[in-house]
C-alpha atoms as a PDB file:
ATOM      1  CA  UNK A   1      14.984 -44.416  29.115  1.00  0.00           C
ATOM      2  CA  UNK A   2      13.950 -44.076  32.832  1.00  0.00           C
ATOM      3  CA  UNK A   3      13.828 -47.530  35.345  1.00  0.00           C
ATOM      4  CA  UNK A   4      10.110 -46.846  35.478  1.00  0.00           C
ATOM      5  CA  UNK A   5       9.178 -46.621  31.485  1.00  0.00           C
ATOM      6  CA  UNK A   6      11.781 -49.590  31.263  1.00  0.00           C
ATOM      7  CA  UNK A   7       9.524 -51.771  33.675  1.00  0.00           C
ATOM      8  CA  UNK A   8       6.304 -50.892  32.154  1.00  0.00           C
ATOM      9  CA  UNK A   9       8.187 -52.011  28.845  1.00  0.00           C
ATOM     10  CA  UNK A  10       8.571 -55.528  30.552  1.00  0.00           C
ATOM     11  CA  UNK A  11       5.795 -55.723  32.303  1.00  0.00           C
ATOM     12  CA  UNK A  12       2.871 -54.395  30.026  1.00  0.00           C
ATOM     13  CA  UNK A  13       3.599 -56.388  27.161  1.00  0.00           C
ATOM     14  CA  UNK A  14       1.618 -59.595  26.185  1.00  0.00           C
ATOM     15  CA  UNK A  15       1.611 -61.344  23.276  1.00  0.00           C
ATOM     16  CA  UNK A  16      -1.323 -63.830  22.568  1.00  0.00           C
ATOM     17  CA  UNK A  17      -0.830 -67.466  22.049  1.00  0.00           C
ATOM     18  CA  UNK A  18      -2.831 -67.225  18.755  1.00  0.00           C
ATOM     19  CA  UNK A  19      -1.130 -64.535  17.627  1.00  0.00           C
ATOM     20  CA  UNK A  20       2.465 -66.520  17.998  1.00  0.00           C
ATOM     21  CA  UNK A  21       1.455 -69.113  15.266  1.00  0.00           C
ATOM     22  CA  UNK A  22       0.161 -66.034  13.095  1.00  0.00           C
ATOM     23  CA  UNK A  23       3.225 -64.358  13.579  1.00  0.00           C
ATOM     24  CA  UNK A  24       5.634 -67.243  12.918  1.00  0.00           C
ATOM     25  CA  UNK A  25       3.888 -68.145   9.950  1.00  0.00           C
ATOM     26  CA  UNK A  26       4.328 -64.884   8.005  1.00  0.00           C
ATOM     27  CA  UNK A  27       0.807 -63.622   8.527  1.00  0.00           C
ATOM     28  CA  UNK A  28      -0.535 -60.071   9.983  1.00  0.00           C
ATOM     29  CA  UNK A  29       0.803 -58.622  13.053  1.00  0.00           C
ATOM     30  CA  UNK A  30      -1.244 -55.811  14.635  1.00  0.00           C
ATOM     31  CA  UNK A  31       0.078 -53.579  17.308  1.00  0.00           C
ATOM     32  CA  UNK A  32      -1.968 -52.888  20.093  1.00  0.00           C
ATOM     33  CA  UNK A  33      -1.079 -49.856  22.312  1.00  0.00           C
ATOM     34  CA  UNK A  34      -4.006 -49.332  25.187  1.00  0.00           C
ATOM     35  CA  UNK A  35      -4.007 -46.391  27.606  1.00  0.00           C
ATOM     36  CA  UNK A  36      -2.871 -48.939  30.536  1.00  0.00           C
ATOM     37  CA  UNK A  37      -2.284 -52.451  30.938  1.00  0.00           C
ATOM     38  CA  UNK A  38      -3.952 -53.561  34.463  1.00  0.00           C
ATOM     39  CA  UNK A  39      -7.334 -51.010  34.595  1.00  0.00           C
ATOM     40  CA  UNK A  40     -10.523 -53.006  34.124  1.00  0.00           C
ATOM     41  CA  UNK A  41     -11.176 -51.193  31.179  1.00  0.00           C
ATOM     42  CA  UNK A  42      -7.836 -52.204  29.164  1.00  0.00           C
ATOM     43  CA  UNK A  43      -8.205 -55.599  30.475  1.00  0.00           C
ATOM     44  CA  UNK A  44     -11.827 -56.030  28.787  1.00  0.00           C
ATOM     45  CA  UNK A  45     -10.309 -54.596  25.692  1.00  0.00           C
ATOM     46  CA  UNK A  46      -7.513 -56.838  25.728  1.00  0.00           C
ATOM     47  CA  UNK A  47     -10.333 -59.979  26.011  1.00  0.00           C
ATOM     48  CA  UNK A  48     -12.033 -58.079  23.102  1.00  0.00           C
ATOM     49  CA  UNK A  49      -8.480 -58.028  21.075  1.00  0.00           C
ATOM     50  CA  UNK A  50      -7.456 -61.575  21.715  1.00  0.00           C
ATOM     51  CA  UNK A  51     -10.878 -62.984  20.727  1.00  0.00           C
ATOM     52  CA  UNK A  52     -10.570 -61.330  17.326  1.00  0.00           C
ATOM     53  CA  UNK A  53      -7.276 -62.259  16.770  1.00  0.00           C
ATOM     54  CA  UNK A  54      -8.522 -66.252  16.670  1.00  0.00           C
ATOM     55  CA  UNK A  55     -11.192 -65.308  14.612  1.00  0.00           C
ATOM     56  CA  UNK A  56      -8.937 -63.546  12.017  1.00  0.00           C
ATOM     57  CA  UNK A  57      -5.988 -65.654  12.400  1.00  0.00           C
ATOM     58  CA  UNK A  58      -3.331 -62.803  13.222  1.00  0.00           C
ATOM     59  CA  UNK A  59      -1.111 -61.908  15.522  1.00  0.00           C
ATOM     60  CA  UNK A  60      -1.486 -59.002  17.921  1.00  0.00           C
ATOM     61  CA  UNK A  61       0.331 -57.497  20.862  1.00  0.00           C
ATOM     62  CA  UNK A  62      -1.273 -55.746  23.656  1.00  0.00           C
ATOM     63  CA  UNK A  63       0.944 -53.151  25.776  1.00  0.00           C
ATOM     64  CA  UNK A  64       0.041 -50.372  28.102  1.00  0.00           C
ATOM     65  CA  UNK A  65       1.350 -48.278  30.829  1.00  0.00           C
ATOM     66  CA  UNK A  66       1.142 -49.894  34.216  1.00  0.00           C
ATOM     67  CA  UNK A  67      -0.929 -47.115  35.840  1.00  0.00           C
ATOM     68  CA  UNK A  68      -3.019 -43.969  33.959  1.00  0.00           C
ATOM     69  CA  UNK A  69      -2.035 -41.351  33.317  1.00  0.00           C
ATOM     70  CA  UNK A  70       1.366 -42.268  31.900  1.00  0.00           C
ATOM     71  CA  UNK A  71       1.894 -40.757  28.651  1.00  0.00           C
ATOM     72  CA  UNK A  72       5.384 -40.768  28.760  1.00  0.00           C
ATOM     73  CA  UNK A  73       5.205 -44.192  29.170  1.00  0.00           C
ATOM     74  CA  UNK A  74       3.147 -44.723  26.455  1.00  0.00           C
ATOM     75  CA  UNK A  75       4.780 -42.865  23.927  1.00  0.00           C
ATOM     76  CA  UNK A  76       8.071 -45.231  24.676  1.00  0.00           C
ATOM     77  CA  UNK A  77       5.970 -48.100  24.209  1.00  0.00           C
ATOM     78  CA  UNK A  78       4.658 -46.921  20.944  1.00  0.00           C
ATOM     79  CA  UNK A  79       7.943 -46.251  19.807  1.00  0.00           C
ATOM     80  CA  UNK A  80       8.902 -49.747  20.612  1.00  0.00           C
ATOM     81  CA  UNK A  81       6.417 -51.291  19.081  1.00  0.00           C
ATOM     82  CA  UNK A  82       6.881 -49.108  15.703  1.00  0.00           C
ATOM     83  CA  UNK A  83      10.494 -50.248  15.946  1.00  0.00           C
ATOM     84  CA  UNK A  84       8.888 -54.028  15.187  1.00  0.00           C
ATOM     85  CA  UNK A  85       7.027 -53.086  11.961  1.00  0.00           C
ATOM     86  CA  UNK A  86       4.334 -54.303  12.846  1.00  0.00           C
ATOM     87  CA  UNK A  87       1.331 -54.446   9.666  1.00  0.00           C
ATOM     88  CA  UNK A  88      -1.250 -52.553  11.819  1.00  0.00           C
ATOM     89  CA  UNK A  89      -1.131 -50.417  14.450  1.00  0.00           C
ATOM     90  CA  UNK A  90      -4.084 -49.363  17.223  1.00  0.00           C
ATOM     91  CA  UNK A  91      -3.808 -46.662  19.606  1.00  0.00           C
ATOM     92  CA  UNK A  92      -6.005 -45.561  22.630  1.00  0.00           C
ATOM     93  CA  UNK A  93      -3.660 -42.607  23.091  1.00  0.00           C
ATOM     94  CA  UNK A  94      -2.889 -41.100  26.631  1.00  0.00           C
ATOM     95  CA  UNK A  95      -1.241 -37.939  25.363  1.00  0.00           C
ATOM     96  CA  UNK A  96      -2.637 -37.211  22.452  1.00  0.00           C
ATOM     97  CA  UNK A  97      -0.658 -34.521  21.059  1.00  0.00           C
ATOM     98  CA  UNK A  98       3.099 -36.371  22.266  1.00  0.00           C
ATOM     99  CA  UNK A  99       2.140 -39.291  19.821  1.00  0.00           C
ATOM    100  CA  UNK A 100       1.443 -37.492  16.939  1.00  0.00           C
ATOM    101  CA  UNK A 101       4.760 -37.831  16.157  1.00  0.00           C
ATOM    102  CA  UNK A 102       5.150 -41.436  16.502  1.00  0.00           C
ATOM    103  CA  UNK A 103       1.869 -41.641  14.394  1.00  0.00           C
ATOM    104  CA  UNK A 104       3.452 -39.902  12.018  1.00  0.00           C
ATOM    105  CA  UNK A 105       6.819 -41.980  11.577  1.00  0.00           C
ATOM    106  CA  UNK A 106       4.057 -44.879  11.214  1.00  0.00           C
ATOM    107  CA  UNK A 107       2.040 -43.271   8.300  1.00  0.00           C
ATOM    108  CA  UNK A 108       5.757 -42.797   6.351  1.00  0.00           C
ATOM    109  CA  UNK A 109       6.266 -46.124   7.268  1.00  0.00           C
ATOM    110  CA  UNK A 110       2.909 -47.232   5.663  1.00  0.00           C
ATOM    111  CA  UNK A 111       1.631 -48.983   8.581  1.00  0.00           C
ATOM    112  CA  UNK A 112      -2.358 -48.137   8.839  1.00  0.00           C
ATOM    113  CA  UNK A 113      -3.148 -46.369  12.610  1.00  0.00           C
ATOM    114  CA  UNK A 114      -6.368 -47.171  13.747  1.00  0.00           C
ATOM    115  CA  UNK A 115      -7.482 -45.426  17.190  1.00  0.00           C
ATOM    116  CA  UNK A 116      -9.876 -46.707  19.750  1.00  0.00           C
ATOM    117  CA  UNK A 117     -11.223 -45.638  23.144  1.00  0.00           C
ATOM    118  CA  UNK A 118     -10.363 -42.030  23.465  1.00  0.00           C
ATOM    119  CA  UNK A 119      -9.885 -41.157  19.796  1.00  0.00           C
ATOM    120  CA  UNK A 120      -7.345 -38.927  18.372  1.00  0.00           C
ATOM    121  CA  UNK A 121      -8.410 -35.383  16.328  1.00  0.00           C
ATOM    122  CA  UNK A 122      -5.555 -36.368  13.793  1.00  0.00           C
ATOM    123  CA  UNK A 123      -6.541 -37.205  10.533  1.00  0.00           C
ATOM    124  CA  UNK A 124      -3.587 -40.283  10.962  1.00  0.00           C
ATOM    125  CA  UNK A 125      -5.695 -43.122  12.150  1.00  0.00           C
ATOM    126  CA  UNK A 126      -7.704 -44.041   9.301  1.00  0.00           C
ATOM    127  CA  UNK A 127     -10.901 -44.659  11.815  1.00  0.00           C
ATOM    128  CA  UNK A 128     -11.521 -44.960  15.666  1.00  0.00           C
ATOM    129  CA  UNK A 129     -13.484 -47.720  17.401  1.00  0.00           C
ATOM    130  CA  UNK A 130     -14.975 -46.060  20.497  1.00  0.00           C
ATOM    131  CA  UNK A 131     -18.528 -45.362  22.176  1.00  0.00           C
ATOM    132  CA  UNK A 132     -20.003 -42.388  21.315  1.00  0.00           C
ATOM    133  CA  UNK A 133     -19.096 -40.413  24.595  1.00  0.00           C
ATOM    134  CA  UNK A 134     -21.677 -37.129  23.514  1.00  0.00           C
ATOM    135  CA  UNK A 135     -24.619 -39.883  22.675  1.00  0.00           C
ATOM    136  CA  UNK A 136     -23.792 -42.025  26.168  1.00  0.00           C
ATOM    137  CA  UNK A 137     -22.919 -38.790  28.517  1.00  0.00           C
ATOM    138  CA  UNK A 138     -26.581 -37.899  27.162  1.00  0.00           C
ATOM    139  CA  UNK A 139     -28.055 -40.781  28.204  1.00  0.00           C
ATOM    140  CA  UNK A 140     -26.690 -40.014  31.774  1.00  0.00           C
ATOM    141  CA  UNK A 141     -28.131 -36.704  31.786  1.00  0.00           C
ATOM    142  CA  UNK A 142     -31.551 -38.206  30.864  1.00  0.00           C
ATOM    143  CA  UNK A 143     -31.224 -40.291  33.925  1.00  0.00           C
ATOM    144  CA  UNK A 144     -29.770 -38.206  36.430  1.00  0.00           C
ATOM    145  CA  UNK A 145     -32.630 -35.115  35.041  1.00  0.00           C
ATOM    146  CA  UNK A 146     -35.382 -38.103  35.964  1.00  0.00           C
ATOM    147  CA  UNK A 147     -33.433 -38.349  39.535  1.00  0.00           C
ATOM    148  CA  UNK A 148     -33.671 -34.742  40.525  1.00  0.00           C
ATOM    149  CA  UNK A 149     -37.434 -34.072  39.003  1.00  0.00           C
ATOM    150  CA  UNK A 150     -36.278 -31.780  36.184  1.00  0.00           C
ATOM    151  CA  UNK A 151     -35.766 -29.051  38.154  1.00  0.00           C
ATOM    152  CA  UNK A 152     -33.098 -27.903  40.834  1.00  0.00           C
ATOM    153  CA  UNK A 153     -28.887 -28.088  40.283  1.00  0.00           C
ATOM    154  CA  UNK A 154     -26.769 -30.566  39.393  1.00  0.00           C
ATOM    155  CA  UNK A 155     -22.991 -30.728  39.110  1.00  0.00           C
ATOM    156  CA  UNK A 156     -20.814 -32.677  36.547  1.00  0.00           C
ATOM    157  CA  UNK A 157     -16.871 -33.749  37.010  1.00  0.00           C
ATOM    158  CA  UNK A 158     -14.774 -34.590  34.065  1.00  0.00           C
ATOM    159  CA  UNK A 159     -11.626 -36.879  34.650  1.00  0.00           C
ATOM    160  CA  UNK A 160      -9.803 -34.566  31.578  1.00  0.00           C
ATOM    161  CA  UNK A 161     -10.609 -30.839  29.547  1.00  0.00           C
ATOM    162  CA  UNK A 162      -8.624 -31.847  26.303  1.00  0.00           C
ATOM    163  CA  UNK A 163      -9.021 -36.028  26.012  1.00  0.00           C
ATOM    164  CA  UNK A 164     -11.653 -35.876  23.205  1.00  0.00           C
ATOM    165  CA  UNK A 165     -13.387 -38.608  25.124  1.00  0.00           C
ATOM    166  CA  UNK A 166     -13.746 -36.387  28.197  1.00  0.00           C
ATOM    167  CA  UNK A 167     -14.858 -33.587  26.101  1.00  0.00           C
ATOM    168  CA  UNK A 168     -17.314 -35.513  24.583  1.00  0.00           C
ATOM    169  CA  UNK A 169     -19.015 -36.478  27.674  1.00  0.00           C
ATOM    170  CA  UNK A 170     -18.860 -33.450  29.251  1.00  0.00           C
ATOM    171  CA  UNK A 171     -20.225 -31.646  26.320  1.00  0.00           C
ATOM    172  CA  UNK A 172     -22.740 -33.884  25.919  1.00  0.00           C
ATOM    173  CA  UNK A 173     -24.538 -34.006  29.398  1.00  0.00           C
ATOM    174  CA  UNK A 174     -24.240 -29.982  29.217  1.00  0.00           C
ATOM    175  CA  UNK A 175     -25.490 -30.008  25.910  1.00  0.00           C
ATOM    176  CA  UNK A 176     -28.436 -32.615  26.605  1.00  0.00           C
ATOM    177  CA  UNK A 177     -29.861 -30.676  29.429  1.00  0.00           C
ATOM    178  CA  UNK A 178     -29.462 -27.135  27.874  1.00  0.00           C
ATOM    179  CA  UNK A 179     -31.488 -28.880  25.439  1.00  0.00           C
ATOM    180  CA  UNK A 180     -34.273 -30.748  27.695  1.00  0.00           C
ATOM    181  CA  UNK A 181     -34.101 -29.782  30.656  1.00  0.00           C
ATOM    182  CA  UNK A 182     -34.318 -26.159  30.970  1.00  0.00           C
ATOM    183  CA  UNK A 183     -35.074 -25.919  34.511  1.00  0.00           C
ATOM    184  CA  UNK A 184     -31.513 -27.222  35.781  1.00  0.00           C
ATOM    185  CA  UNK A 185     -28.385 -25.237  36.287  1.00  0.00           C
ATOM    186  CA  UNK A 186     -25.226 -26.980  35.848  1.00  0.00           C
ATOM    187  CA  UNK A 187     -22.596 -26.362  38.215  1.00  0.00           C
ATOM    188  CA  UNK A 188     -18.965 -26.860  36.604  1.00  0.00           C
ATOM    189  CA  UNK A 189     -17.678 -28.479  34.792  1.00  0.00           C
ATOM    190  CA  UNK A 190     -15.077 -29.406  37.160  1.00  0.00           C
ATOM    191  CA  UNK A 191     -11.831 -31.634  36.690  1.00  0.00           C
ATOM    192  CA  UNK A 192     -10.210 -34.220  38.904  1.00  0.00           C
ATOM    193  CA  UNK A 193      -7.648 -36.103  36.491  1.00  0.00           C
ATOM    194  CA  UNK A 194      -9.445 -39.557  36.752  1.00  0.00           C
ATOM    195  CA  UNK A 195      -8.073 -39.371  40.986  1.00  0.00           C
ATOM    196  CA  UNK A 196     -10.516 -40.777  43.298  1.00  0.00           C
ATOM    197  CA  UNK A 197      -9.376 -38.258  45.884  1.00  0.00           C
ATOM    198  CA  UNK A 198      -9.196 -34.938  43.842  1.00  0.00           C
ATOM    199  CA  UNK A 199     -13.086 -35.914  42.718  1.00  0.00           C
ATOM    200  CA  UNK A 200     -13.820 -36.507  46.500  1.00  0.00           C
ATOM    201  CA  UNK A 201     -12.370 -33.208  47.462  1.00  0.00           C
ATOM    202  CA  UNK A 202     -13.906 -31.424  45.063  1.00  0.00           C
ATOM    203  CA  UNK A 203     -17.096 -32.378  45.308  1.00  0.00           C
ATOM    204  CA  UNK A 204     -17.278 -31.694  49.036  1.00  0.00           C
ATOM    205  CA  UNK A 205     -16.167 -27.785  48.190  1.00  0.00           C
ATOM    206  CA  UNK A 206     -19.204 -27.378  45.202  1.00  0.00           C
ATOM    207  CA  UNK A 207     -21.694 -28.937  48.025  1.00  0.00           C
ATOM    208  CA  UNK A 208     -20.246 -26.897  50.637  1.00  0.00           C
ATOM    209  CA  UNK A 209     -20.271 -23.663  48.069  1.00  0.00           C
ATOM    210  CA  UNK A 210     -23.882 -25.033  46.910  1.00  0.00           C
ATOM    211  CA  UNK A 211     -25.626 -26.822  49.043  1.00  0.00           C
ATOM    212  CA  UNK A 212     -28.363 -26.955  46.912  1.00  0.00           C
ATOM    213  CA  UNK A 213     -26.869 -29.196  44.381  1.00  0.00           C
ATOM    214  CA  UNK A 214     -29.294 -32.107  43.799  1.00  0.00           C
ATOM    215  CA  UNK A 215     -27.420 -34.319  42.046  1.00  0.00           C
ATOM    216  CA  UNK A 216     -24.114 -35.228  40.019  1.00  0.00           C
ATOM    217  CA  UNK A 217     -22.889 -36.750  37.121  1.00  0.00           C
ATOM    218  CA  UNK A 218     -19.036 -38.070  36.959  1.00  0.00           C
ATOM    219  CA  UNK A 219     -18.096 -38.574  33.594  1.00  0.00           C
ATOM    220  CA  UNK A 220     -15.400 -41.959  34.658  1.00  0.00           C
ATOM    221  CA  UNK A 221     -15.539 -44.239  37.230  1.00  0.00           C
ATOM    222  CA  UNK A 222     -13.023 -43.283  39.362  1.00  0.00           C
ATOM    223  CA  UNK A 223     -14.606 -39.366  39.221  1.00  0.00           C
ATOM    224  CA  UNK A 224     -17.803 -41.255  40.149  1.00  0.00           C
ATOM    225  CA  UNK A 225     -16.590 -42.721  43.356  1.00  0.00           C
ATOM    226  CA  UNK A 226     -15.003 -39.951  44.616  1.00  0.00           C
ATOM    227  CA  UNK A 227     -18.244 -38.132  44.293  1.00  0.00           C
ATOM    228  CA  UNK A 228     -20.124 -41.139  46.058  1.00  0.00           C
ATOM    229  CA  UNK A 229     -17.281 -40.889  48.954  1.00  0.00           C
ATOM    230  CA  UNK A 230     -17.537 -37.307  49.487  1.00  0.00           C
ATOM    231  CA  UNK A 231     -21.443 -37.503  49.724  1.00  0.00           C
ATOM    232  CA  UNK A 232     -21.381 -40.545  52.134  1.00  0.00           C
ATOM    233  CA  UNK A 233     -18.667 -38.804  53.985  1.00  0.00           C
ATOM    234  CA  UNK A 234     -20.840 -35.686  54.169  1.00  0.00           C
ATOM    235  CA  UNK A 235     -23.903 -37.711  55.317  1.00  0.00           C
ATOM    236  CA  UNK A 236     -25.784 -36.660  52.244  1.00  0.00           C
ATOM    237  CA  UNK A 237     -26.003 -40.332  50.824  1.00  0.00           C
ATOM    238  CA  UNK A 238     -29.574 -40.593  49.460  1.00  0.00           C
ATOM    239  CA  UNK A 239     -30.207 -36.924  49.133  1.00  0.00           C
ATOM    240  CA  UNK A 240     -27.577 -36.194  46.457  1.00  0.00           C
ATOM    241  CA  UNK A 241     -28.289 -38.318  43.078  1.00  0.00           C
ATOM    242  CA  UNK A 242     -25.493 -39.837  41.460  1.00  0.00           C
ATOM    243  CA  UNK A 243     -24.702 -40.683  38.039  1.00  0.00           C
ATOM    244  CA  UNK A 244     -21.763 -43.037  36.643  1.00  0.00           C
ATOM    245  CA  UNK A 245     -19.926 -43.844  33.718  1.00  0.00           C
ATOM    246  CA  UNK A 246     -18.120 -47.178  33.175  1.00  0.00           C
ATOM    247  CA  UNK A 247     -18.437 -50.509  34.927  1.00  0.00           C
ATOM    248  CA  UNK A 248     -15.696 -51.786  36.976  1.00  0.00           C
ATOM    249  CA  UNK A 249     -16.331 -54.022  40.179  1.00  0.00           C
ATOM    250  CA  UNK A 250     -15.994 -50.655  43.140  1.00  0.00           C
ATOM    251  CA  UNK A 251     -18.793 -48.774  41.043  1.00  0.00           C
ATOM    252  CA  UNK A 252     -21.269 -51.856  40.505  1.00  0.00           C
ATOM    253  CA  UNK A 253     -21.176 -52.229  44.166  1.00  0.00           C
ATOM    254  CA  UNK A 254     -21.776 -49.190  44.571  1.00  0.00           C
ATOM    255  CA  UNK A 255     -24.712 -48.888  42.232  1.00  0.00           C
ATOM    256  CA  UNK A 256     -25.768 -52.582  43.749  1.00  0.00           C
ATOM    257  CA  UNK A 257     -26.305 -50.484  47.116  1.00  0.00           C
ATOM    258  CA  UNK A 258     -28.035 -47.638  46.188  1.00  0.00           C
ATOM    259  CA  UNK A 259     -24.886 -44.994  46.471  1.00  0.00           C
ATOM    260  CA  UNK A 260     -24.798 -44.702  42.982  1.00  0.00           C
ATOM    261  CA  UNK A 261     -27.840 -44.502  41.250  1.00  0.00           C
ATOM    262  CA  UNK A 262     -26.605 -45.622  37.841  1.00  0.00           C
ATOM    263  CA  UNK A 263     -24.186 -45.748  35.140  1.00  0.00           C
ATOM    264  CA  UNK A 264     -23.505 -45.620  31.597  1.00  0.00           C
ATOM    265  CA  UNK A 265     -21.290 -48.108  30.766  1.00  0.00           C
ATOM    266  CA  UNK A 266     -19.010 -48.833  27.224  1.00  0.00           C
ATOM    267  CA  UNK A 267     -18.649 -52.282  25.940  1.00  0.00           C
ATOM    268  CA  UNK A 268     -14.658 -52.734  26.158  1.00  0.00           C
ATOM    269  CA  UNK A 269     -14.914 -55.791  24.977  1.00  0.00           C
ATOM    270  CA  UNK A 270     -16.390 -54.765  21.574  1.00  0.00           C
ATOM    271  CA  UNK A 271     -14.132 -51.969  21.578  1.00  0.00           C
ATOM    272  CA  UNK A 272     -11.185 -54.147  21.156  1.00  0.00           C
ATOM    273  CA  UNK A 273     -12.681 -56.836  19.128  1.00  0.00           C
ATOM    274  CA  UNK A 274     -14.095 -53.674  16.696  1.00  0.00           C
ATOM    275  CA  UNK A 275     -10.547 -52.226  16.566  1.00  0.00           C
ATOM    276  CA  UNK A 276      -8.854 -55.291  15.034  1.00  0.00           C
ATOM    277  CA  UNK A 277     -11.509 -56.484  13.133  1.00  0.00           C
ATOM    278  CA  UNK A 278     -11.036 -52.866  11.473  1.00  0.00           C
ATOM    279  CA  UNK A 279      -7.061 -52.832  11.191  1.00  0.00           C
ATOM    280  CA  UNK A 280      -7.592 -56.680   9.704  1.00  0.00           C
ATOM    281  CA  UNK A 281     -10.245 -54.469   6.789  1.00  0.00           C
ATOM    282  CA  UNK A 282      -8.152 -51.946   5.966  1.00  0.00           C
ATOM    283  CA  UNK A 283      -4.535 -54.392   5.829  1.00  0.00           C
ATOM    284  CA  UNK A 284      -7.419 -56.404   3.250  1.00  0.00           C
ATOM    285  CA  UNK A 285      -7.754 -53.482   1.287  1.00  0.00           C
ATOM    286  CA  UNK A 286     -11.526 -53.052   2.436  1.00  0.00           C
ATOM    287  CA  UNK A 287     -12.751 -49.721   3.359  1.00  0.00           C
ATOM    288  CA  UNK A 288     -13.713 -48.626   6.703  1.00  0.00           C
ATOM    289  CA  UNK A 289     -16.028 -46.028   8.191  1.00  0.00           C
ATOM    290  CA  UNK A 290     -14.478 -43.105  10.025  1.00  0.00           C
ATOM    291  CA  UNK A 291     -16.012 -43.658  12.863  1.00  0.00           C
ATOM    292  CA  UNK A 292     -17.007 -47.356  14.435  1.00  0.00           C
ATOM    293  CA  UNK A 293     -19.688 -46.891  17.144  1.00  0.00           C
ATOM    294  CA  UNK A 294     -19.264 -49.821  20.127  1.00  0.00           C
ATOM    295  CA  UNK A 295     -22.428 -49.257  21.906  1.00  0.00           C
ATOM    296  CA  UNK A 296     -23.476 -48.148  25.074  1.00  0.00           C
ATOM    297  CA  UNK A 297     -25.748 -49.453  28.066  1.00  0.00           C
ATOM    298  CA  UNK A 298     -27.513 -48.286  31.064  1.00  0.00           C
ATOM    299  CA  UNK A 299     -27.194 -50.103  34.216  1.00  0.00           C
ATOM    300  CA  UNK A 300     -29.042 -49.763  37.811  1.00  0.00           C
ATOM    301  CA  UNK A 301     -30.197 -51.855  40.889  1.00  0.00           C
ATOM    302  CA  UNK A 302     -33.283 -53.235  38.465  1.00  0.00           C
ATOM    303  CA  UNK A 303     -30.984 -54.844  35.370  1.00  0.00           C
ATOM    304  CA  UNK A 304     -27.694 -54.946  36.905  1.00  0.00           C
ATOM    305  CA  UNK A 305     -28.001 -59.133  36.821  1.00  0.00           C
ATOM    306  CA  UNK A 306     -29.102 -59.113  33.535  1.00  0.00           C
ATOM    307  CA  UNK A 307     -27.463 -61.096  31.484  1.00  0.00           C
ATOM    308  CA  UNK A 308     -26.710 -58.831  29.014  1.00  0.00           C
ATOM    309  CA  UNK A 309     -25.305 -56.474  31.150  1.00  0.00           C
ATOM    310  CA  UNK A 310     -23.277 -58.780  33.923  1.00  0.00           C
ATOM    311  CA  UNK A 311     -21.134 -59.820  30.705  1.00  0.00           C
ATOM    312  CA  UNK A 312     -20.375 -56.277  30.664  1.00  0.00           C
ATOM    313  CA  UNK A 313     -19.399 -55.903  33.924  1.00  0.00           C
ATOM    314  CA  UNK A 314     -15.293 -55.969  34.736  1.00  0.00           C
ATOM    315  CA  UNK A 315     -13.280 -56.730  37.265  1.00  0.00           C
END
């Protein structure tokens, strides 16, 4: 095992005070394996986790990979937490083909796999607790078609081509303006790996090959503000529309001044609450559905202090 995976062993791991007095007193232990440990996104699961953990009374441990993508990482983390038998295990998998073995050795093992987040096309987890990526990425195109008039083109930047979640919301927008919105051309889909700086770069060579492009959709947060840098940088801000998705602090403020017109944005928090809550069913004997929508919301300059939607908002 490499220094690195090693440290993210150590460092990744938390287990939450509740779930010590479960644990010690013989009761469930669930297995939480997220795709990273100090993203906003894994943080407000983690928040999501630990609150249904006092509510159910069991104990759950929360580990991730110190920085995405790390699916090496990951997989030795999942392995290490198989190796504690735990009664439940969830998995928002990085790799998901490298931990189909792992999932496997848990399903022999009879512990219950229960994905969330990014889903896993294995029929191992017995359901996934995630936002529906095609219904939300729709949503965006809705917005970002009201932006640009309807007409004109539009480009769209995925963070990943096989992640099911990144499919999803790439398929989606495409699919929801095909549908709609007949007089926009979609240029790309293009793919940055969830890098700030590939998105940037990239954007700045489809508006130098297009300068037409109207507007953009990135499909993750950090493929968002590299397509808000690259237009700023270009000194097209205001003239290119931009659509988000997620809601961590760098991409509120940027929505707060007007870079970014808007975002769809998951409910982490839910996610992780909805992903116990369902392991705690199915150790019960209860059944579950497949699939375990968590919502999705809009945000802009006009609700972004909402109530409902600042609890939504992480750092």
């Amino acid at each position: 095992m490499s220094r690195l995976v090693r440290r993210s062993l150590l460092a990744a791991s938390l287990l939450f005070a509740a779930g010590t007095v479960a644990s010690a007193a013989g009761l469930l232990s669930i297995a939480m394996i997220a795709r990273g440990s100090k993203d906003p996104f894994s943080r407000a699961v983690r928040e999501g986790a630990l609150r249904a953990s006092q509510d159910y009374g069991v104990a759950v441990t929360f580990e991730g990979p110190e920085s995405e993508p790390r699916g090496d990482a990951q997989i030795a983390l999942l392995g290490a937490a198989l190796e504690q038998k735990p009664s439940a295990l969830c998995i928002d998998a990085l790799d998901t083909n490298g931990v189909i073995p792992l999932l496997q050795k848990a399903q022999k093992a009879r512990i219950p796999v229960i994905a969330f987040g990014s889903g896993i096309e294995s029929p191992i987890p017995v359901t996934t607790a995630a936002t529906d990526n095609a219904a939300a990425a729709a949503l965006a195109a809705y917005k970002l078609a009201a932006l640009v008039g309807g007409s004109g083109k539009v480009g769209v930047l995925v963070d990943d081509q096989t992640r099911p979640a990144s499919v999803d919301r790439g398929d989606g927008f495409i699919t929801e303006l095909s549908k709609r919105y007949p007089g926009i051309q979609v240029v790309g889909p293009g793919y940055t790996g969830g890098d700030q700086g590939k998105s940037s770069e990239l954007t700045k060579s489809m508006l130098q090959a297009d300068p037409d492009i109207r507007g953009f959709f990135g499909a993750d947060e950090n493929t968002a503000l590299g397509i808000a840098k690259a237009v700023q940088e270009l000194g097209m801000a205001g003239a290119v529309a931009i659509v988000g998705f997620d809601s961590g602090t760098a991409q509120a403020e940027a929505v707060r001044s007007g870079l970014i017109a808007g975002a769809v944005m998951q409910d982490p928090i839910r996610v992780g609450y909805k992903a116990v809550e369902a392991a705690v069913s199915v150790l019960r004997g209860m059944k579950v559905p497949r699939k375990i929508d968590t919502g999705f919301h809009w945000y802009d300059r006009e609700n972004i202090d909402d109530p409902a939607i600042a609890a939504l908002l992480h750092p």
